[in-house]
N, C-alpha and C. Protein backbone atom coordinates (compact mmCIF):
# COMPACT_ATOMS: atom_id res chain seq x y z
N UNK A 1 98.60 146.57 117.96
CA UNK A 1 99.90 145.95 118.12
C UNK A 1 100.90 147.00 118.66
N UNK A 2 101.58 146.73 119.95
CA UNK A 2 102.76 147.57 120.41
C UNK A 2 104.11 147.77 119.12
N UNK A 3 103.96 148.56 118.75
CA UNK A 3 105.43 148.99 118.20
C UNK A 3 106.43 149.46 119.13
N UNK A 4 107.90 149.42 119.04
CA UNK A 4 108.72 149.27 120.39
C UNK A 4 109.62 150.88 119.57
N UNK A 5 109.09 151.33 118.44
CA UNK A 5 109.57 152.31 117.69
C UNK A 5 108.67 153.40 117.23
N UNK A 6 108.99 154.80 116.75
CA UNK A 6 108.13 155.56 116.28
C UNK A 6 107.93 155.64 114.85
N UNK A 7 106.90 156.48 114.25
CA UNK A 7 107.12 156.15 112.34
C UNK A 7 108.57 156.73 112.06
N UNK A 8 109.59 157.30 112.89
CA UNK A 8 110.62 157.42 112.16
C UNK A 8 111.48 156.79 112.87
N UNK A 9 111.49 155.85 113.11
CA UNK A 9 111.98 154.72 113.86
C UNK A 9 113.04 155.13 115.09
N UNK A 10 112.56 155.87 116.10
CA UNK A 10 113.18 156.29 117.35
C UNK A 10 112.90 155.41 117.99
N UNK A 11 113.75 155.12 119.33
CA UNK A 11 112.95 153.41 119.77
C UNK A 11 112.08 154.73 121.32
N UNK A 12 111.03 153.60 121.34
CA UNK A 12 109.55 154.49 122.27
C UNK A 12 110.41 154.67 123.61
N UNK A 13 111.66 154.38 124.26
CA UNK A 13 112.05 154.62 125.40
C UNK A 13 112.60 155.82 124.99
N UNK A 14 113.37 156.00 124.13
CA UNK A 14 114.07 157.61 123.85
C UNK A 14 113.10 158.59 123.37
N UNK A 15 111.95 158.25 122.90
CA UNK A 15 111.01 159.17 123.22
C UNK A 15 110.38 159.74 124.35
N UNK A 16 110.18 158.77 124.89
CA UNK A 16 109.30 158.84 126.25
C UNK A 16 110.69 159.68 127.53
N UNK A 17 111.84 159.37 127.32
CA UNK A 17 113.03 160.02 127.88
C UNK A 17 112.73 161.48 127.18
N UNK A 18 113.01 161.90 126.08
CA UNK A 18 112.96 163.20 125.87
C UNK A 18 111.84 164.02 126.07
N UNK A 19 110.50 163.17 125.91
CA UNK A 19 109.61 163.97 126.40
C UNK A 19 109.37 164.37 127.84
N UNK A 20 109.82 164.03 128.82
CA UNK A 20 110.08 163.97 130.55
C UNK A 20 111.03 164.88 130.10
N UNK A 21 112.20 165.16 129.55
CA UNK A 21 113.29 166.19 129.55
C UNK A 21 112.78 167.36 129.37
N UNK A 22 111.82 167.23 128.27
CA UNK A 22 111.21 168.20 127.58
C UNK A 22 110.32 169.16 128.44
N UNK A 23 109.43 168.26 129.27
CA UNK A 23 108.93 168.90 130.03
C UNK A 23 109.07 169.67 131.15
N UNK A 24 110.22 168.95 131.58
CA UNK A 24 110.66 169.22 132.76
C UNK A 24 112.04 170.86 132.73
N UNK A 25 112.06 170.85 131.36
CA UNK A 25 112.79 171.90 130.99
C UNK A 25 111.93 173.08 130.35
N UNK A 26 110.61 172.71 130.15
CA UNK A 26 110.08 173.66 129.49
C UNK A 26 109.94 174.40 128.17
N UNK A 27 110.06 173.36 127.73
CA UNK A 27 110.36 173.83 125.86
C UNK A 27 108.58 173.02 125.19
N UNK A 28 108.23 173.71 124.82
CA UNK A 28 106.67 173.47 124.56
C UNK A 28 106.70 172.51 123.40
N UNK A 29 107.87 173.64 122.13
CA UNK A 29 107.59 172.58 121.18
C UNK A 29 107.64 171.54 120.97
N UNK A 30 108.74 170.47 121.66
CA UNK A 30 109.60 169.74 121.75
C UNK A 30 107.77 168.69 122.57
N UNK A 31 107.97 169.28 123.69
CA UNK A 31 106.77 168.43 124.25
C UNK A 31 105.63 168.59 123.45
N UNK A 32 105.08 169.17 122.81
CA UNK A 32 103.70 168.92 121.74
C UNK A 32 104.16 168.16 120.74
N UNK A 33 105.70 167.60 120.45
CA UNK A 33 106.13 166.88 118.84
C UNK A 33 106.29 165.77 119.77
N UNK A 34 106.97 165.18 120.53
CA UNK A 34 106.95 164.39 121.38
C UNK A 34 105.83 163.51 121.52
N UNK A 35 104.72 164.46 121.97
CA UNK A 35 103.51 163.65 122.42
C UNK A 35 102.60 162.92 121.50
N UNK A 36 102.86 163.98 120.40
CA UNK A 36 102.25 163.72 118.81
C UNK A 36 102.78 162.16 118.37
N UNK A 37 104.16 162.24 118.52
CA UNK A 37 105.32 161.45 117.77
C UNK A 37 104.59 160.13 118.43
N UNK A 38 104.33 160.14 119.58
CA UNK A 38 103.97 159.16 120.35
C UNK A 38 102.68 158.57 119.91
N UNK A 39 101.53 159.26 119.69
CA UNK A 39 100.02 158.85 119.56
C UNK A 39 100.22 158.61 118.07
N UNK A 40 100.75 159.20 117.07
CA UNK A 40 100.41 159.18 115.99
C UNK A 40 101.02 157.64 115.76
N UNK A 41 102.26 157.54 116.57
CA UNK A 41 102.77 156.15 115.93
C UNK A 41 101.81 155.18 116.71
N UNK A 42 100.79 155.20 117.30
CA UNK A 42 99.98 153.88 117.92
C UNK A 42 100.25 154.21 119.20
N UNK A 43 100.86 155.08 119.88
CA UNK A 43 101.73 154.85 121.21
C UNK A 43 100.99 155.87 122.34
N UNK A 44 99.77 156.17 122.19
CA UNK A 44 99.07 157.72 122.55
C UNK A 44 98.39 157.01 123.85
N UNK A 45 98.50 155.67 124.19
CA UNK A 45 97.71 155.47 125.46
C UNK A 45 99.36 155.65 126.56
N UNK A 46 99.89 154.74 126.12
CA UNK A 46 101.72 154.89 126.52
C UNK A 46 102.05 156.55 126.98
N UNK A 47 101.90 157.50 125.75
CA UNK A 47 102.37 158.63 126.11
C UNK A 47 101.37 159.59 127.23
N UNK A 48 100.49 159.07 127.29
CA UNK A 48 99.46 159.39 128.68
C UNK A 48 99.63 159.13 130.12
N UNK A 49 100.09 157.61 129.90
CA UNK A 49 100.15 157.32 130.96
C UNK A 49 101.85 157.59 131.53
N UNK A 50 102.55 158.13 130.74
CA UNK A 50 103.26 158.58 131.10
C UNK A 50 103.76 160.21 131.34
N UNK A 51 102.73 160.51 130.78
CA UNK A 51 102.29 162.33 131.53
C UNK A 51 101.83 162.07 132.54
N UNK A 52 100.95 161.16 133.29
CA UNK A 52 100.45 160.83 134.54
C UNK A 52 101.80 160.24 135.56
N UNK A 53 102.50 159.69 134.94
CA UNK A 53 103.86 159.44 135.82
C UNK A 53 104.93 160.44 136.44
N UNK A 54 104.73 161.06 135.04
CA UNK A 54 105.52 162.19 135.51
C UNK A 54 104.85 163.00 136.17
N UNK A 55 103.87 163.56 135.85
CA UNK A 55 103.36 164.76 136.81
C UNK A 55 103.60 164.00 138.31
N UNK A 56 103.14 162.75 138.66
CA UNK A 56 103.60 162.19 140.41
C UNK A 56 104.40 162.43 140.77
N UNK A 57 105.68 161.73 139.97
CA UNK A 57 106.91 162.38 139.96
C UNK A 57 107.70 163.48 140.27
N UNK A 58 106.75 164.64 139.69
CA UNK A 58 107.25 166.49 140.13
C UNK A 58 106.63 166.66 141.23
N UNK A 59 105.25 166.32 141.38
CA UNK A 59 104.22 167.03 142.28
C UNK A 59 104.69 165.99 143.33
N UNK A 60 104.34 164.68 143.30
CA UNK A 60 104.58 163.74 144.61
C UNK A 60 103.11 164.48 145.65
N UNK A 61 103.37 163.48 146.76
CA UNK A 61 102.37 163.67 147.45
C UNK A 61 102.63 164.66 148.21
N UNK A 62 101.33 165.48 148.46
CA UNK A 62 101.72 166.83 149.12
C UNK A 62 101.55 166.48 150.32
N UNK A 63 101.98 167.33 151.25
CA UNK A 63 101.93 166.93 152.76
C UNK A 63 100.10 168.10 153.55
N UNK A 64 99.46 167.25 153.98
CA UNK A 64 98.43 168.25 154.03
C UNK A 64 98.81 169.04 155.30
């Protein structure tokens, strides 16, 4: 069942926002609690496929 929240009831878009911040700023811990926060609450296919978004996102298509 999708929960639209985490076990400490953050709603899964302000997670999924801070973890893209997180990463994109480079703070490790923040992105390993993040990702956790995500799978542990049921949400670990979600927080994948949105490491796969983002990485497109930074990298984009390279020009050969």
């Amino acid at each position: 069942m999708f929960r639209s929240t985490s076990r400490f009831n953050i709603p899964f878009f302000d997670i999924r926002s801070a973890l893209q911040k997180s990463i994109r700023r480079g703070i490790v811990d923040d992105t390993v609690f993040y990702t956790s926060e995500l799978d542990i609450s049921g949400l670990g296919n979600s927080a994948f496929t949105s490491l796969i978004l983002f990485a497109s996102e930074d990298v984009s298509i390279a020009d050969p």
